[in-house]
N, C-alpha and C. Protein backbone atom coordinates (compact mmCIF):
# COMPACT_ATOMS: atom_id res chain seq x y z
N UNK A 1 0.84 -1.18 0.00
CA UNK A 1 0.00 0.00 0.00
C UNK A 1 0.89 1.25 0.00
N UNK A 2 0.59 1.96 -0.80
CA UNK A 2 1.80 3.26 -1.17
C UNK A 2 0.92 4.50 0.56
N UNK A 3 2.17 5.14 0.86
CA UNK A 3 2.16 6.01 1.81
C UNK A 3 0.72 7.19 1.59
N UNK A 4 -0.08 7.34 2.58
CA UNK A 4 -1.05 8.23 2.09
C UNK A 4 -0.42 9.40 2.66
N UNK A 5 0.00 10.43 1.29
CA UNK A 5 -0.07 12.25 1.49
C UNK A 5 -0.78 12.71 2.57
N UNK A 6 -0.34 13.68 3.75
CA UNK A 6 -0.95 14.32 4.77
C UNK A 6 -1.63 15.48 3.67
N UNK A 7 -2.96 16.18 4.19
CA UNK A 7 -3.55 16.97 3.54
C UNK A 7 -2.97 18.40 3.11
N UNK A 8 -1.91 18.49 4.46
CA UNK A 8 -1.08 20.26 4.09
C UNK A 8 -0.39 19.84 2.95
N UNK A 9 0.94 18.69 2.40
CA UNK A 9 1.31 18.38 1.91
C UNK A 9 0.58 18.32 0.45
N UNK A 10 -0.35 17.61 0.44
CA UNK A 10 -1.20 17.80 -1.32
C UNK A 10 -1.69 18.89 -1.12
N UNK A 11 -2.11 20.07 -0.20
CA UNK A 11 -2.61 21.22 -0.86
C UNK A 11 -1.10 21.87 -1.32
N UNK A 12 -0.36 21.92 -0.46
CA UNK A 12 1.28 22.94 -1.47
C UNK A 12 1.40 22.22 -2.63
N UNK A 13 1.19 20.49 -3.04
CA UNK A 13 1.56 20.02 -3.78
C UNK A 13 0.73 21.00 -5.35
N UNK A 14 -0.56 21.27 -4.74
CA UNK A 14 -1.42 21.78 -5.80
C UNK A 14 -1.39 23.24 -5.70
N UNK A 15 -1.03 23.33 -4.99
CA UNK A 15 -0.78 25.26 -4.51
C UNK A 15 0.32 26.00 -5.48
N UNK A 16 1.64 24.56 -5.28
CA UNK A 16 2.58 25.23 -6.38
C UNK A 16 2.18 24.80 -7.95
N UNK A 17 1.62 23.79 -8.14
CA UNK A 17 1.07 23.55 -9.97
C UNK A 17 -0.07 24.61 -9.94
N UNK A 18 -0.62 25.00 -9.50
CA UNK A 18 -1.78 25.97 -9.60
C UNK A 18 -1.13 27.76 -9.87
N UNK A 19 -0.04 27.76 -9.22
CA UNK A 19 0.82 29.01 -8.82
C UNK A 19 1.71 28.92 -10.35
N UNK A 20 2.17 28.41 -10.57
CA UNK A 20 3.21 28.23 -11.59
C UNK A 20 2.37 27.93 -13.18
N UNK A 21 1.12 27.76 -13.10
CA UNK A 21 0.58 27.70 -14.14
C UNK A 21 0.66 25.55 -14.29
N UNK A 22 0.23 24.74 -14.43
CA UNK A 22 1.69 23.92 -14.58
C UNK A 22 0.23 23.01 -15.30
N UNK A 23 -0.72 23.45 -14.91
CA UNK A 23 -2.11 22.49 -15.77
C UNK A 23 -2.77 22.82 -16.22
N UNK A 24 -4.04 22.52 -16.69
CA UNK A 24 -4.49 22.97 -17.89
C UNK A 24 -4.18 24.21 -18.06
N UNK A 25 -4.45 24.34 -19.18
CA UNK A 25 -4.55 26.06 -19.92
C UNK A 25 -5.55 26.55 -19.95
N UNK A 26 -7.05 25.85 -19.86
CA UNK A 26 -8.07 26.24 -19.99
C UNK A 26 -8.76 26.35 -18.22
N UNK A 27 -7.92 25.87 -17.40
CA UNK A 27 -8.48 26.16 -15.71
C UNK A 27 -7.21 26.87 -14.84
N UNK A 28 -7.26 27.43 -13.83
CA UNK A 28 -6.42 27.85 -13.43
C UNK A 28 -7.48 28.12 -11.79
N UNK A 29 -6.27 27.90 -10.68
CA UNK A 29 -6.84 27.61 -9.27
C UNK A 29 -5.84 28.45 -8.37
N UNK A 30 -6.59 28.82 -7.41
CA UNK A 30 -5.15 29.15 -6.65
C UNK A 30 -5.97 29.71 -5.00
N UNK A 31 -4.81 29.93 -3.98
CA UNK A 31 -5.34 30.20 -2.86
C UNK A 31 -6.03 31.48 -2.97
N UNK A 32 -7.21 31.63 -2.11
CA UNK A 32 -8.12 32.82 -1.96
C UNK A 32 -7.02 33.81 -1.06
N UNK A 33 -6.90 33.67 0.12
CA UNK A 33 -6.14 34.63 0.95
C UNK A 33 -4.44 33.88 0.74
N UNK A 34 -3.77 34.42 0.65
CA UNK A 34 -2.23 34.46 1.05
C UNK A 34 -1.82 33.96 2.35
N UNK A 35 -2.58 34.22 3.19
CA UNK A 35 -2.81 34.27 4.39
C UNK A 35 -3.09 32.77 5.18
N UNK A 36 -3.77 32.11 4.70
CA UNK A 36 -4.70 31.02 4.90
C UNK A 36 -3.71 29.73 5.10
N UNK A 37 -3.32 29.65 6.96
CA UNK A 37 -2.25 28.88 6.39
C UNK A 37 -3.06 27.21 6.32
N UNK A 38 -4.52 27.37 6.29
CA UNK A 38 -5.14 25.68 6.38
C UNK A 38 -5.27 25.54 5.19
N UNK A 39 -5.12 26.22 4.49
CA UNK A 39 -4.84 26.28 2.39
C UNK A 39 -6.61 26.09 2.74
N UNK A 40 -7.30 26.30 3.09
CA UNK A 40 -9.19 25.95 2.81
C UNK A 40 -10.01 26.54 1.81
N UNK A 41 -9.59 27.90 2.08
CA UNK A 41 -10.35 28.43 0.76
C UNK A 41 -9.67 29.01 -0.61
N UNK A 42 -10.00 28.54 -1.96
CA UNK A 42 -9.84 28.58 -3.05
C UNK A 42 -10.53 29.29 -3.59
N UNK A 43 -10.05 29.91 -4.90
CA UNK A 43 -10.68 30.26 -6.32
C UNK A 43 -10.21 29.68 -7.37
N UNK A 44 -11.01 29.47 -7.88
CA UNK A 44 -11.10 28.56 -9.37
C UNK A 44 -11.94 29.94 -10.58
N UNK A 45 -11.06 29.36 -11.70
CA UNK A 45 -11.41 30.60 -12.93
C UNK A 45 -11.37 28.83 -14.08
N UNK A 46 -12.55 28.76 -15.10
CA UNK A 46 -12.71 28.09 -16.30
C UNK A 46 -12.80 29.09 -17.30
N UNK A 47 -12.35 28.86 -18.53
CA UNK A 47 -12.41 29.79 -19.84
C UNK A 47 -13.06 28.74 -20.49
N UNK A 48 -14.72 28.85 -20.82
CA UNK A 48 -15.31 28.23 -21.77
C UNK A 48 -14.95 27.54 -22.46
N UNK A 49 -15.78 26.46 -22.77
CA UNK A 49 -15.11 25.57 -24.19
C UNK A 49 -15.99 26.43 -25.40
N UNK A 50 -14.56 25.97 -26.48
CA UNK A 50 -15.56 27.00 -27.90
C UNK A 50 -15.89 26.03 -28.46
N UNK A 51 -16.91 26.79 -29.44
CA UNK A 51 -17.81 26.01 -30.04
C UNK A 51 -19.33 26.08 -29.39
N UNK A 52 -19.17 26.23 -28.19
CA UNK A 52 -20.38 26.08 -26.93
C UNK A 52 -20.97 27.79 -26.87
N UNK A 53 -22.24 27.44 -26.20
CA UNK A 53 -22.80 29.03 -25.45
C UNK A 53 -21.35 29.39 -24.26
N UNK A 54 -20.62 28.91 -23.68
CA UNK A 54 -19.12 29.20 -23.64
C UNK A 54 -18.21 30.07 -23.79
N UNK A 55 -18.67 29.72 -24.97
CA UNK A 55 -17.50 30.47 -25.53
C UNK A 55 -16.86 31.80 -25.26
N UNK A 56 -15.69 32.07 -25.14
CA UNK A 56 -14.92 33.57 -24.52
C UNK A 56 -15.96 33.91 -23.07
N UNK A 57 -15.93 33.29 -22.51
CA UNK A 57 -17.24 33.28 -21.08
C UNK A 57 -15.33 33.26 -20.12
N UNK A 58 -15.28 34.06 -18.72
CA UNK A 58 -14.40 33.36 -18.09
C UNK A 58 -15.49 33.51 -16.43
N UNK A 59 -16.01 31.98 -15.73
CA UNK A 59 -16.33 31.64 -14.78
C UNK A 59 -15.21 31.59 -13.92
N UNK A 60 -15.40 32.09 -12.70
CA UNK A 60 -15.30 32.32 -11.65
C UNK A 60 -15.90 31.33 -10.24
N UNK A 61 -15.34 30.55 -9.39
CA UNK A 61 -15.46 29.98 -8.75
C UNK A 61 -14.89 29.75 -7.26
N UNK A 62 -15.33 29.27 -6.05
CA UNK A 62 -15.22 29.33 -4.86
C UNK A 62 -14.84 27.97 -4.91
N UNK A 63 -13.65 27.17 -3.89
CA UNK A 63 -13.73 25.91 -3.62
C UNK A 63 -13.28 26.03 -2.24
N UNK A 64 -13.39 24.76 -1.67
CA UNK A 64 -13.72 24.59 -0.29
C UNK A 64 -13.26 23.61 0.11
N UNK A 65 -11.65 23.82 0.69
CA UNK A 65 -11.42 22.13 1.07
C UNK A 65 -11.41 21.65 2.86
N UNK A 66 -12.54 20.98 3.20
CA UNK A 66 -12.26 21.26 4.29
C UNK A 66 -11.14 19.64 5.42
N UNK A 67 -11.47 19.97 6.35
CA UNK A 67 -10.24 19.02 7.43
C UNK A 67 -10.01 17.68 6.48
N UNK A 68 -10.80 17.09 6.00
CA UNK A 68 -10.99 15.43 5.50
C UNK A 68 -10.69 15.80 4.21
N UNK A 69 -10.08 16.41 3.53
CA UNK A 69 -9.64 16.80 2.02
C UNK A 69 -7.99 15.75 2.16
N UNK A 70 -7.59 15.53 1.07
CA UNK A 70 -8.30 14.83 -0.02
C UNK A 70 -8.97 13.45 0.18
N UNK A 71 -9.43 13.22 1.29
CA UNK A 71 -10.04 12.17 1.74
C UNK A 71 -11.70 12.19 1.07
N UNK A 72 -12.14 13.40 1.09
CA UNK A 72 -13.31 13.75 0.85
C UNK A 72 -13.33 15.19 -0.28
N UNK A 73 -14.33 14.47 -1.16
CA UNK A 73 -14.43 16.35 -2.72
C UNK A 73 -14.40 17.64 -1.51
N UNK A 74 -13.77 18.35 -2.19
CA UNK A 74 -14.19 19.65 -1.79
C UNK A 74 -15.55 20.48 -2.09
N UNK A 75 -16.28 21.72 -1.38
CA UNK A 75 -17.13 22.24 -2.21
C UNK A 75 -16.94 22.94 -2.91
N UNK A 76 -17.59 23.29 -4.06
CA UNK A 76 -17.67 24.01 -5.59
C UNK A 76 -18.69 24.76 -5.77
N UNK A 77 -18.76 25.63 -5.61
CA UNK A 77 -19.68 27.27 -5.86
C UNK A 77 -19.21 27.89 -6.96
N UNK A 78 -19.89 28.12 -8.16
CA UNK A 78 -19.91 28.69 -9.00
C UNK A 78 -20.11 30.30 -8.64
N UNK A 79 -19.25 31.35 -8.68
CA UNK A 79 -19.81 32.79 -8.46
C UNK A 79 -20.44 33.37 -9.57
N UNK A 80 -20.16 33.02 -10.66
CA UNK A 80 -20.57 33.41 -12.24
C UNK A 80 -21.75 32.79 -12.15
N UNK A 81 -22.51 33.21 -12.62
CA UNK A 81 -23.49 33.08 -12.98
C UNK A 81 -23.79 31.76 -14.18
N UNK A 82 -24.31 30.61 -14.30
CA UNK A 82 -24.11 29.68 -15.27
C UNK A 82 -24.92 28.72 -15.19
N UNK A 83 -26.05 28.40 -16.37
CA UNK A 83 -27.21 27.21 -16.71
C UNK A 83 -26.44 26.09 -16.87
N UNK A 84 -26.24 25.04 -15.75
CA UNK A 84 -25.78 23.64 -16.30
C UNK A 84 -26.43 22.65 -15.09
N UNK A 85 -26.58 21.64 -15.61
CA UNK A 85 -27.66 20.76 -14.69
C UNK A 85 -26.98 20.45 -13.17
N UNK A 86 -25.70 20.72 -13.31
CA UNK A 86 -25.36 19.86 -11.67
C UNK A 86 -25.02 21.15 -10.80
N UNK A 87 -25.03 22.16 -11.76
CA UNK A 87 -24.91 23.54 -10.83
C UNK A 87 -26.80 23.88 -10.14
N UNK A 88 -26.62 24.61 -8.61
CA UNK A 88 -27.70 24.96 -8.11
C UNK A 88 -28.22 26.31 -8.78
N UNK A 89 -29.35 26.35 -9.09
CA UNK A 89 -29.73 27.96 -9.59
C UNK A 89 -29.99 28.87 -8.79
N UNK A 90 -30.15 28.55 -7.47
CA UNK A 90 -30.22 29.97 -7.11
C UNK A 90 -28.88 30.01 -5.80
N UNK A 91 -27.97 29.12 -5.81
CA UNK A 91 -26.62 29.60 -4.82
C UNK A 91 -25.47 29.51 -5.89
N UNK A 92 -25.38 28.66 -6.87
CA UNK A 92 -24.42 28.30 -7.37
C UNK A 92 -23.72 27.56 -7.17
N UNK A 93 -24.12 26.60 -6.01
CA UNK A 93 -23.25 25.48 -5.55
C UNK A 93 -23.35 24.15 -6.61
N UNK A 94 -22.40 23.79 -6.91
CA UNK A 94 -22.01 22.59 -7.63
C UNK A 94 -22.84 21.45 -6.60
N UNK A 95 -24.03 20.35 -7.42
CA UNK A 95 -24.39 19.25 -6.65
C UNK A 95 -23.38 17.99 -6.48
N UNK A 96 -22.69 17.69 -6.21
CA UNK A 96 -22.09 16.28 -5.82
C UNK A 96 -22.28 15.33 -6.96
N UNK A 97 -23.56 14.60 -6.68
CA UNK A 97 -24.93 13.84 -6.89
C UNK A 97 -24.29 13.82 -8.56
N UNK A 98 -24.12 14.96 -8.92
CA UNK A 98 -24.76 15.33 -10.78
C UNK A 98 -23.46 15.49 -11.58
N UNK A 99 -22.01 15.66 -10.96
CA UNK A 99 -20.93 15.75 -11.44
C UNK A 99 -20.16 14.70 -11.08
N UNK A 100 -19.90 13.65 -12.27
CA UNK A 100 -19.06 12.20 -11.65
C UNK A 100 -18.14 12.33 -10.88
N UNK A 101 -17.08 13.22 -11.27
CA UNK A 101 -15.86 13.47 -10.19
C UNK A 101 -15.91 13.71 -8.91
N UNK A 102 -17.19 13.99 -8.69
CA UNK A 102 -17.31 14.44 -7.34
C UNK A 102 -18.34 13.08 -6.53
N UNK A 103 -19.33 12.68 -7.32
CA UNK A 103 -20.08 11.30 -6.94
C UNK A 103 -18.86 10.24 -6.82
N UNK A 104 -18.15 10.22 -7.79
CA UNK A 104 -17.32 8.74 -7.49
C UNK A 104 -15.84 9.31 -7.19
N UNK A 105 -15.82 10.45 -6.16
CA UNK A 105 -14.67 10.84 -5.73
C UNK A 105 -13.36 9.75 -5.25
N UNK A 106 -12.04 9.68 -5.78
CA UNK A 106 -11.13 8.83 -5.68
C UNK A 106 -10.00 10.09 -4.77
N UNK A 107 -8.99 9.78 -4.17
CA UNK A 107 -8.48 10.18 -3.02
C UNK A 107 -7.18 11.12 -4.35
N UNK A 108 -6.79 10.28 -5.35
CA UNK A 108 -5.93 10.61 -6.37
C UNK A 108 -6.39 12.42 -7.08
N UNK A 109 -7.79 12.48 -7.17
CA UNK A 109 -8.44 13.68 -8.01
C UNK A 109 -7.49 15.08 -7.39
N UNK A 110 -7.75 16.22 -7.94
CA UNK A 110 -7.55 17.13 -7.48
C UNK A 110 -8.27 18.44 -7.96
N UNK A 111 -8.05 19.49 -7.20
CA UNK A 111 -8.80 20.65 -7.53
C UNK A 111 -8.96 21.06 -9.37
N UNK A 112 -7.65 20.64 -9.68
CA UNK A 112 -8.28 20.59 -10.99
C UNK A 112 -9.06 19.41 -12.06
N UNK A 113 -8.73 18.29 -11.71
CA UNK A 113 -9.72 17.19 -12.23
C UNK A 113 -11.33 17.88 -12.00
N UNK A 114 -11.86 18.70 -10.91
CA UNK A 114 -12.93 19.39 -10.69
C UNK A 114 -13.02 20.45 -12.02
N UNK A 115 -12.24 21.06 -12.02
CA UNK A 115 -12.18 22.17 -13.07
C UNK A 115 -12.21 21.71 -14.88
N UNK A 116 -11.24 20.70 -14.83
CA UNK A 116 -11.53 20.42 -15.90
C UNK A 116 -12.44 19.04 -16.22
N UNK A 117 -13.30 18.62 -14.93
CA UNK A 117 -15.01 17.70 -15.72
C UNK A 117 -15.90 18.91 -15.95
N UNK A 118 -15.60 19.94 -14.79
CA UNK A 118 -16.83 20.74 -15.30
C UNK A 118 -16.78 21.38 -16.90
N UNK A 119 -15.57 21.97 -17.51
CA UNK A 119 -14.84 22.11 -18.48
C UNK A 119 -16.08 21.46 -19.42
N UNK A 120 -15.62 20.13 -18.84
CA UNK A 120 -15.83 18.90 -20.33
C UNK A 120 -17.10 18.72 -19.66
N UNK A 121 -18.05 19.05 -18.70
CA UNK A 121 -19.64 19.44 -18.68
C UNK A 121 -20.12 20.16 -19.75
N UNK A 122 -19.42 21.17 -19.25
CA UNK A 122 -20.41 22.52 -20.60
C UNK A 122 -20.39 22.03 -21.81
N UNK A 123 -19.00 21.06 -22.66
CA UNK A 123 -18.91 21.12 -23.93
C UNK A 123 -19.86 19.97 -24.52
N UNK A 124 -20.55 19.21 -23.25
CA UNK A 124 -21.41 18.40 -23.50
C UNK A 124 -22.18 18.26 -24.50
N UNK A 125 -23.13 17.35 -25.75
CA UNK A 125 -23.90 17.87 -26.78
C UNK A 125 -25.11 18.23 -26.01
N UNK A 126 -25.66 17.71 -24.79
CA UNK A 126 -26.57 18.56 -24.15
C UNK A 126 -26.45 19.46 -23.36
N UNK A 127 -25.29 19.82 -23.29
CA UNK A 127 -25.72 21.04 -22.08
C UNK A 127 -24.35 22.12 -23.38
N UNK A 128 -23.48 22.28 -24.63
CA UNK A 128 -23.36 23.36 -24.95
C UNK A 128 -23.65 24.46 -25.37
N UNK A 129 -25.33 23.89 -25.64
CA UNK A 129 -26.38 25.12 -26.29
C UNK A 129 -27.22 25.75 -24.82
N UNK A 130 -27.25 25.47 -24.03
CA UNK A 130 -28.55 25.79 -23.00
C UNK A 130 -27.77 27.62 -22.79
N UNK A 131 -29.24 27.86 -22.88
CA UNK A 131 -29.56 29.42 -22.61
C UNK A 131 -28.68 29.57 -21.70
N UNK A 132 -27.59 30.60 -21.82
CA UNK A 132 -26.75 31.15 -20.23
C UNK A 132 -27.18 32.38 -20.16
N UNK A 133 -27.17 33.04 -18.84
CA UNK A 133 -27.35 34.32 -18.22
C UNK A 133 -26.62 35.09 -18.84
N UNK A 134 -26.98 36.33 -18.66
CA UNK A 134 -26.03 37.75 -19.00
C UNK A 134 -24.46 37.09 -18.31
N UNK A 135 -23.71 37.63 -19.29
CA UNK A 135 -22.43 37.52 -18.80
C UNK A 135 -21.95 38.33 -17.97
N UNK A 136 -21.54 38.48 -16.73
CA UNK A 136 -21.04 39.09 -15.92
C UNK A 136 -21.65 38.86 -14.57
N UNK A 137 -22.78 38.58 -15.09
CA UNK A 137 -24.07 37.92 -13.57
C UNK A 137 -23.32 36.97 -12.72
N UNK A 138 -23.77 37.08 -11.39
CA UNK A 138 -23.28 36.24 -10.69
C UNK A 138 -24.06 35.66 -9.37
N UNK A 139 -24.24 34.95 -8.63
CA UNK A 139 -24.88 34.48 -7.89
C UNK A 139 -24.44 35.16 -6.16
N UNK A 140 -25.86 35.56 -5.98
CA UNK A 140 -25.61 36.49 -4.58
C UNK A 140 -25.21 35.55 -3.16
């Protein structure tokens, strides 16, 4: 059985690929406060997939890792405003339940495996056309 990562340890691990650019090109994550030495709260930014209602869109996002991380998904709040089935409509919280990565959460995932299913959500053939909000809207 390979050694299980303490949780401070995989958040710097993702703190510095997130900081340095080092994954996708199309998500990018990083600590909310500077400050924060329990690494807990995050922001997450997606740049639309093209081709999609998406397109040139850049979402904005809250994540949430709390004590049992990476033992357990983090939460995912959308601040942007955005029509997709596993997002809540009126908080913006990402459902669990409706996004695989997060239903069949594995201990391996990371803040960006989150970023980029939702990614490859939107570009879905059912969900790249659905009506989106004014761009700039965001959830109170």
């Amino acid at each position: 059985m390979a050694a299980k990562v303490p949780r401070n340890f995989r958040l710097l691990e993702e703190l510095e690929k997130g900081e340095k650019g080092l994954g996708a090109e199309a998500c990018s994550y990083g600590l909310k406060d500077g400050d924060d030495l329990l690494m807990s709260n995050w922001n997450g930014t997606i740049l639309g997939p093209p081709h999609s209602a998406h397109e040139n869109r850049i979402y904005s996002l809250n994540i949430h890792c709390g004590d049992h991380y990476p033992d357990v998904p983090p939460t995912v709040q959308f601040i942007s405003k955005i029509n997709l089935p596993c997002v809540d409509q009126k908080t913006g919280k990402v459902e669990p339940s409706r996004l695989p990565c997060l239903s069949q959460w594995k201990r391996d995932y990371t803040m960006e495996t989150i970023l980029i299913e939702l990614r490859r959500f939107m570009a879905l053939p059912q969900h790249k056309k659905l009506p989106q909000p004014a761009e700039g809207s965001t959830f109170t």
